[in-house]
C-alpha atoms as a PDB file:
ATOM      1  CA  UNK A   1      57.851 113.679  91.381  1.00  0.00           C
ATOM      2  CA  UNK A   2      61.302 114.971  90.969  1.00  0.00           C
ATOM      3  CA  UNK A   3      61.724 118.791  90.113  1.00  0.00           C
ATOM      4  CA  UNK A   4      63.777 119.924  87.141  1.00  0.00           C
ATOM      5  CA  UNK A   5      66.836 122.424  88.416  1.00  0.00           C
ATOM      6  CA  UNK A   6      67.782 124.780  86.230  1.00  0.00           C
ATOM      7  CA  UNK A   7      71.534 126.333  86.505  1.00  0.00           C
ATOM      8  CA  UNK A   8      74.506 125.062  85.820  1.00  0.00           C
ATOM      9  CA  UNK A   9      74.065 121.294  85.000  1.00  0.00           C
ATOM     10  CA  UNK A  10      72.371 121.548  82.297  1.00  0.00           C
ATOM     11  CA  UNK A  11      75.391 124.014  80.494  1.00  0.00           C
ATOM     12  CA  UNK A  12      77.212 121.037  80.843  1.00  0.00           C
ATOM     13  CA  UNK A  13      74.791 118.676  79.206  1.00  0.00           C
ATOM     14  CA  UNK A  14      73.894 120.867  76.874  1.00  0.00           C
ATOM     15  CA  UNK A  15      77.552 121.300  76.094  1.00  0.00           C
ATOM     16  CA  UNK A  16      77.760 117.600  76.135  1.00  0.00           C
ATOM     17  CA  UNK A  17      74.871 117.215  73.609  1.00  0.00           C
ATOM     18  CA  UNK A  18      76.354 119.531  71.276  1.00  0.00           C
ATOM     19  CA  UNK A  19      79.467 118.168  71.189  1.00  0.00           C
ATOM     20  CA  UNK A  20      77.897 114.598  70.059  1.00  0.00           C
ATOM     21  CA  UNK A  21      75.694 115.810  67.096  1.00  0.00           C
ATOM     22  CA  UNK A  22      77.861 113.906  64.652  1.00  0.00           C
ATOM     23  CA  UNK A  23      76.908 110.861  65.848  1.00  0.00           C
ATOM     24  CA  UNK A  24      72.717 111.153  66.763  1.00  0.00           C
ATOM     25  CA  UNK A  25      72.549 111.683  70.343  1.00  0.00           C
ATOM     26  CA  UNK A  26      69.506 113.301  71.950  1.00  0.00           C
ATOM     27  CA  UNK A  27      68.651 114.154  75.091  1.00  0.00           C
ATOM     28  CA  UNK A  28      64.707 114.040  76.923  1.00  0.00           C
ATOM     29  CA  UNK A  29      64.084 115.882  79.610  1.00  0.00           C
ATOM     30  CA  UNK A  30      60.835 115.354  81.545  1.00  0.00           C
ATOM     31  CA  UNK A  31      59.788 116.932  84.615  1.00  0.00           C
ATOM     32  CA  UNK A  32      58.614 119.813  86.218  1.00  0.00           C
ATOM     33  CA  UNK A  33      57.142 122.295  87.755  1.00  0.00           C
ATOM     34  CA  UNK A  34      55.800 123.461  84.209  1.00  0.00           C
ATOM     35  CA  UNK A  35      57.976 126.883  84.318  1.00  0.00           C
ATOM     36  CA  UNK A  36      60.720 124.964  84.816  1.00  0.00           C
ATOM     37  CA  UNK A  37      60.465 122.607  81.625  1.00  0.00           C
ATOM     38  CA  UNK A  38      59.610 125.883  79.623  1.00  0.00           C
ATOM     39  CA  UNK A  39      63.065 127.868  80.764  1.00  0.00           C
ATOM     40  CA  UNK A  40      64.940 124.547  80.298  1.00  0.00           C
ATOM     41  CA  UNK A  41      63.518 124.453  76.541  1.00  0.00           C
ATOM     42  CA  UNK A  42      64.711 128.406  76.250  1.00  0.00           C
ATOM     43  CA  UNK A  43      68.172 127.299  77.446  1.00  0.00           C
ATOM     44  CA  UNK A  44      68.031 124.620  75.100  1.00  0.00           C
ATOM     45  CA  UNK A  45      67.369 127.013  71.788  1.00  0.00           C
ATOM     46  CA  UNK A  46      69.541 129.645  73.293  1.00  0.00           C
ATOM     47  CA  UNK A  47      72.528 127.248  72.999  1.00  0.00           C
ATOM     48  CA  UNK A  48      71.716 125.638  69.997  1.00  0.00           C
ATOM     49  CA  UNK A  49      70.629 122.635  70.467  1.00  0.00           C
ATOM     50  CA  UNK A  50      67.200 122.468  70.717  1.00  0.00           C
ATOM     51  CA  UNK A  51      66.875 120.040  67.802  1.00  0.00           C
ATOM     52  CA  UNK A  52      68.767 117.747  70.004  1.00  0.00           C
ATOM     53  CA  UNK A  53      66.741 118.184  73.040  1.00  0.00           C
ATOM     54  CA  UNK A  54      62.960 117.244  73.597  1.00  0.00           C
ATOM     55  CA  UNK A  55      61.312 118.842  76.493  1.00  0.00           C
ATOM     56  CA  UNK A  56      57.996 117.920  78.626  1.00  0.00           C
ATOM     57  CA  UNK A  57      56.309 118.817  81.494  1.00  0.00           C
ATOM     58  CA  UNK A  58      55.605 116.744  84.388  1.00  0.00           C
ATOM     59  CA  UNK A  59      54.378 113.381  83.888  1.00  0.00           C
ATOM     60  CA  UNK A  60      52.664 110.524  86.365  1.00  0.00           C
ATOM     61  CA  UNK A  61      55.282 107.490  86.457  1.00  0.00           C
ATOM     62  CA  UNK A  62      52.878 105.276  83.618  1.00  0.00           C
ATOM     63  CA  UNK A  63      52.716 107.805  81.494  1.00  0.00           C
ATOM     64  CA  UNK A  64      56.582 107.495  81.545  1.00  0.00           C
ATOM     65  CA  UNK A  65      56.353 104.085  79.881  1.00  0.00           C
ATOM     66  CA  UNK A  66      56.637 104.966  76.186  1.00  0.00           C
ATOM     67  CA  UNK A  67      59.211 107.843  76.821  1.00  0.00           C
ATOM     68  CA  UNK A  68      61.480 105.114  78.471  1.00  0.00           C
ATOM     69  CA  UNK A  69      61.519 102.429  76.631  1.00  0.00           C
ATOM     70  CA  UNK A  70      63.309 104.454  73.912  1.00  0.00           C
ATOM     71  CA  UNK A  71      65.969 105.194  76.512  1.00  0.00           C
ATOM     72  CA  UNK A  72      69.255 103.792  76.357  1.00  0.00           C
ATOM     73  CA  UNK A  73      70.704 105.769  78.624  1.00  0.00           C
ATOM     74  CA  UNK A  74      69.195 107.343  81.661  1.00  0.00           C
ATOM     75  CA  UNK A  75      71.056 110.798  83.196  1.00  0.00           C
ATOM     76  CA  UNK A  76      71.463 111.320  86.499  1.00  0.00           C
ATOM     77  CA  UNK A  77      72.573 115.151  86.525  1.00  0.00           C
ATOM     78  CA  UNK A  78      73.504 116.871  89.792  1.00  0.00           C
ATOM     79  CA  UNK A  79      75.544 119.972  90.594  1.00  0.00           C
ATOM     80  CA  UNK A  80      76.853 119.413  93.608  1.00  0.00           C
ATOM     81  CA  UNK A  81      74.753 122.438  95.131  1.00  0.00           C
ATOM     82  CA  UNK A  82      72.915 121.048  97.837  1.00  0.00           C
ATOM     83  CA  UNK A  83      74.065 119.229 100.554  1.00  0.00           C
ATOM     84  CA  UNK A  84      71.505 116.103 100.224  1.00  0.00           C
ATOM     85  CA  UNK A  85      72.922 115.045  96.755  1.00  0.00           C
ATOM     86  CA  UNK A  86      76.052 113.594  98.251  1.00  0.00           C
ATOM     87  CA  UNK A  87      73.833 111.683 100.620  1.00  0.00           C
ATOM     88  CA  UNK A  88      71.077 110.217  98.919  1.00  0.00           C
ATOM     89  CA  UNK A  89      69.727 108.530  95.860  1.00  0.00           C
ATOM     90  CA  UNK A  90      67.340 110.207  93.536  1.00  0.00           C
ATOM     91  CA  UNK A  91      64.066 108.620  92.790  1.00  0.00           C
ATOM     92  CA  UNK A  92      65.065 109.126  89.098  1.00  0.00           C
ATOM     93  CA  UNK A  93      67.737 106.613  90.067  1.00  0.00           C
ATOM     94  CA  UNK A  94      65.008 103.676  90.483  1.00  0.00           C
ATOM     95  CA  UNK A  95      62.563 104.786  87.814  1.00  0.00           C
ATOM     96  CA  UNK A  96      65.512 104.588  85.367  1.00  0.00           C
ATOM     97  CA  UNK A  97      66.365 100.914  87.156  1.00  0.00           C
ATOM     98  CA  UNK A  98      62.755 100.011  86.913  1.00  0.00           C
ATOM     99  CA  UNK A  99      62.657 100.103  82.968  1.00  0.00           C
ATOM    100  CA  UNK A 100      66.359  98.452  82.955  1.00  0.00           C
ATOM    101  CA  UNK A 101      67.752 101.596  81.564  1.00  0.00           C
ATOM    102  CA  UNK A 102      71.336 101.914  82.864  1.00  0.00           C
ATOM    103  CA  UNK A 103      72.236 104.821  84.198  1.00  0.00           C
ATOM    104  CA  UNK A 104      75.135 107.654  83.955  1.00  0.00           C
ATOM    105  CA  UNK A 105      75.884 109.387  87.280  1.00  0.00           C
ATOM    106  CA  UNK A 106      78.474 112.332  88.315  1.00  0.00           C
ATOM    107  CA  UNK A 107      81.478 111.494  89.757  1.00  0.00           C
ATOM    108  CA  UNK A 108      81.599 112.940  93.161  1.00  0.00           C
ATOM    109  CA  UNK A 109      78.509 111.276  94.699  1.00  0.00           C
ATOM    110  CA  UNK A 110      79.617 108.708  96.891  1.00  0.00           C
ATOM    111  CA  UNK A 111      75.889 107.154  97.257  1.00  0.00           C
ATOM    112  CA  UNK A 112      75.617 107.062  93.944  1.00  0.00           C
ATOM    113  CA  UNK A 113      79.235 105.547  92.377  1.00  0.00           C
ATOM    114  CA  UNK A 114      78.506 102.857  95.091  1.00  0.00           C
ATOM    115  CA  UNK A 115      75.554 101.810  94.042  1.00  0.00           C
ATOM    116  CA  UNK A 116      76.874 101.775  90.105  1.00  0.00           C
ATOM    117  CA  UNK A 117      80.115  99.692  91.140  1.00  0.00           C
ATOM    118  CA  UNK A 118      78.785  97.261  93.074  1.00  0.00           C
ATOM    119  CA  UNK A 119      75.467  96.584  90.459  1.00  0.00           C
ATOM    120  CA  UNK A 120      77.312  97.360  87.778  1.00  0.00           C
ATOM    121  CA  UNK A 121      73.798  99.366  86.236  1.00  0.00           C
ATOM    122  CA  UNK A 122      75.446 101.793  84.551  1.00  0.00           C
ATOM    123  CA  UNK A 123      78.370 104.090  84.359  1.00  0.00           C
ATOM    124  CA  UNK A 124      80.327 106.843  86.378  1.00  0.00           C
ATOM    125  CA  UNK A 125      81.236 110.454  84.339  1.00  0.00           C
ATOM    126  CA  UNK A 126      83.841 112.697  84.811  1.00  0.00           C
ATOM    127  CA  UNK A 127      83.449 113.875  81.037  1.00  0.00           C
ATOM    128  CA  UNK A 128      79.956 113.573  79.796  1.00  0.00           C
ATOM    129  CA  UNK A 129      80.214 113.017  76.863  1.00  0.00           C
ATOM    130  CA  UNK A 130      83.087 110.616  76.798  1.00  0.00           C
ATOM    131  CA  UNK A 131      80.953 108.517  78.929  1.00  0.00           C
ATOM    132  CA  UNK A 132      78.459 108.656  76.581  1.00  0.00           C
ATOM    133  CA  UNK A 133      80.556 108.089  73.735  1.00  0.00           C
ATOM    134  CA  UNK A 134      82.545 105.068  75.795  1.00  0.00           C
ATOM    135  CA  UNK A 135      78.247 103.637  76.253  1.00  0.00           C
ATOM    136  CA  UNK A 136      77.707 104.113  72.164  1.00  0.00           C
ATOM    137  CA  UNK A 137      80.720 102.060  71.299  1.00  0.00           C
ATOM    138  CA  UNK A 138      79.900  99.074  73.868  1.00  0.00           C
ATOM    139  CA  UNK A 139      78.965  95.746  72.085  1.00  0.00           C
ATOM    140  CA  UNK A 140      75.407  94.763  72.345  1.00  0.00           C
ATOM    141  CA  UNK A 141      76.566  91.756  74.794  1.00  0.00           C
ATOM    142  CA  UNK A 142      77.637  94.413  77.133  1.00  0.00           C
ATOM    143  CA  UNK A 143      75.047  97.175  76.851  1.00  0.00           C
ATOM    144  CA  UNK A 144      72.424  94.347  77.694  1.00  0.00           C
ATOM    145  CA  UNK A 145      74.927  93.443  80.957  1.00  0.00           C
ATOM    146  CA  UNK A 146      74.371  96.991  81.842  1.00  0.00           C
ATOM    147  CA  UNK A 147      70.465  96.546  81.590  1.00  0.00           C
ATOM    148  CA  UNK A 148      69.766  93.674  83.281  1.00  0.00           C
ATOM    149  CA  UNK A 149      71.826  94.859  86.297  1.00  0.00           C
ATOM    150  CA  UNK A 150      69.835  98.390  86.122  1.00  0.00           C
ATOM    151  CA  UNK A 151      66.739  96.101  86.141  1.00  0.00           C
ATOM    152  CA  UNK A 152      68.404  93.910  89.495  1.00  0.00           C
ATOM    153  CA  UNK A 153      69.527  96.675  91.107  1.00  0.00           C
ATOM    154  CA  UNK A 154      65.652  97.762  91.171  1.00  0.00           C
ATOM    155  CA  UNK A 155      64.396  94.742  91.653  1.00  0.00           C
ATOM    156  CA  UNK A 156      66.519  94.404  95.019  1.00  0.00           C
ATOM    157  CA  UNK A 157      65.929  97.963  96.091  1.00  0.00           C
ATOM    158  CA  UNK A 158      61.968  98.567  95.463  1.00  0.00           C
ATOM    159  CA  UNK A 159      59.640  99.507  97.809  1.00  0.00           C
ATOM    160  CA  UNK A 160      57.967  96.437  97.998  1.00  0.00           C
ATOM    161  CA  UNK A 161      61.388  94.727  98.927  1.00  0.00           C
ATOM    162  CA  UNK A 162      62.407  97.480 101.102  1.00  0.00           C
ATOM    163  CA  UNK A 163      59.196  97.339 102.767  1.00  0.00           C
ATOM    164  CA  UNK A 164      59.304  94.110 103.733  1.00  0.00           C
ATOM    165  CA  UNK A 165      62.309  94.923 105.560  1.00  0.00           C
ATOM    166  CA  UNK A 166      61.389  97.327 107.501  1.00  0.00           C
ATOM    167  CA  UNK A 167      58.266  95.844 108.331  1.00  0.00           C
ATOM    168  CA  UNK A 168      60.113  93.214 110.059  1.00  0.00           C
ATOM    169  CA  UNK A 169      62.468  95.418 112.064  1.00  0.00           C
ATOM    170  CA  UNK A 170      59.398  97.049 113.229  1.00  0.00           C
ATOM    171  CA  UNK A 171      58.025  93.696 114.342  1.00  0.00           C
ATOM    172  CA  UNK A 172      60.879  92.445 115.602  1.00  0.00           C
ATOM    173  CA  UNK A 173      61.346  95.266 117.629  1.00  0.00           C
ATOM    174  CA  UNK A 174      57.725  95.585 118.749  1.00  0.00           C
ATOM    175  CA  UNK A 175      58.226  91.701 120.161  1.00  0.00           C
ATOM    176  CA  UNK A 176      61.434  92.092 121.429  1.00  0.00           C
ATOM    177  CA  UNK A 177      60.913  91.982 125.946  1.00  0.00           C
ATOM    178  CA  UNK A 178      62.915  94.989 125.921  1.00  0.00           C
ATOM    179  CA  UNK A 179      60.760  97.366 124.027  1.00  0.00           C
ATOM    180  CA  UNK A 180      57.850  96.607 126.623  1.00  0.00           C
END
């Protein structure tokens, strides 16, 4: 399970939120460790927007089930802070995929705006919520585009697949003459 980090990021989504009340946006944040959720929820009130913002603790990846299939968007928020962001990709990243929820990711992120333009599972932000508000406008035709390749992209990139892979490096390395 992914931990909630609070700081910085989430002025900016907050700010973000905010700035789309006009037209019904909300954001759902779900994680943990517990504490965490609970400051997140005080940041939320203490910039206004805590009617825009719903806030839960962690939760096991079924329980998730309900929460995302209201989704249309799923938020990929990073700061930049640690040295790992720039070099991996979040388990949030597939959980989103797994539902077909496309996803928005920071610009900055190499891992991560590779893996959006070559599936094409979501979009890349410079400006939240102009990316958000670029999503909202999209045809339906498009929007589902977006979903089914958020649902490829984890269907090519699960475990199971990934597994499968490995498992026959191993092998083929473990029969290779050289390796005896």
């Amino acid at each position: 399970m992914e931990q909630l980090m609070k700081g910085r990021v989430f002025d900016e989504v907050f700010a973000a939120i905010k700035s789309l009340r006009s037209k019904n946006v909300r954001l759902l944040i779900i994680g943990g460790p517990e504490e965490a959720a609970f400051e997140i929820d005080e940041m939320a009130r203490d910039r206004s927007v805590a009617d825009l913002v719903t806030v839960y603790g962690p939760m096991s990846f079924p329980a998730l089930a309900p929460f995302y299939s209201a989704l249309d968007l799923g938020l990929i928020a990073l700061d930049g802070t640690r040295l790992n962001y720039f070099h991996s990709l979040p388990n949030k990243t597939f959980d989103y995929a797994a539902f077909g929820i496309p996803i928005l990711v920071p610009r900055g992120f190499p891992n991560l705006e590779e893996l959006v333009v070559n599936t094409k599972c979501g979009l890349i932000y410079r400006d939240l919520a102009e990316s958000i508000s670029t999503y909202m406008v999209m045809d339906e035709v498009e929007r589902n585009r977006h979903r089914y390749a958020a649902y490829e992209t984890f269907t090519q990139n699960s475990w199971d697949v990934d597994s499968r892979k490995f498992l026959k490096v191993v092998s083929d390395l473990c029969a290779s003459p050289t390796s005896r």
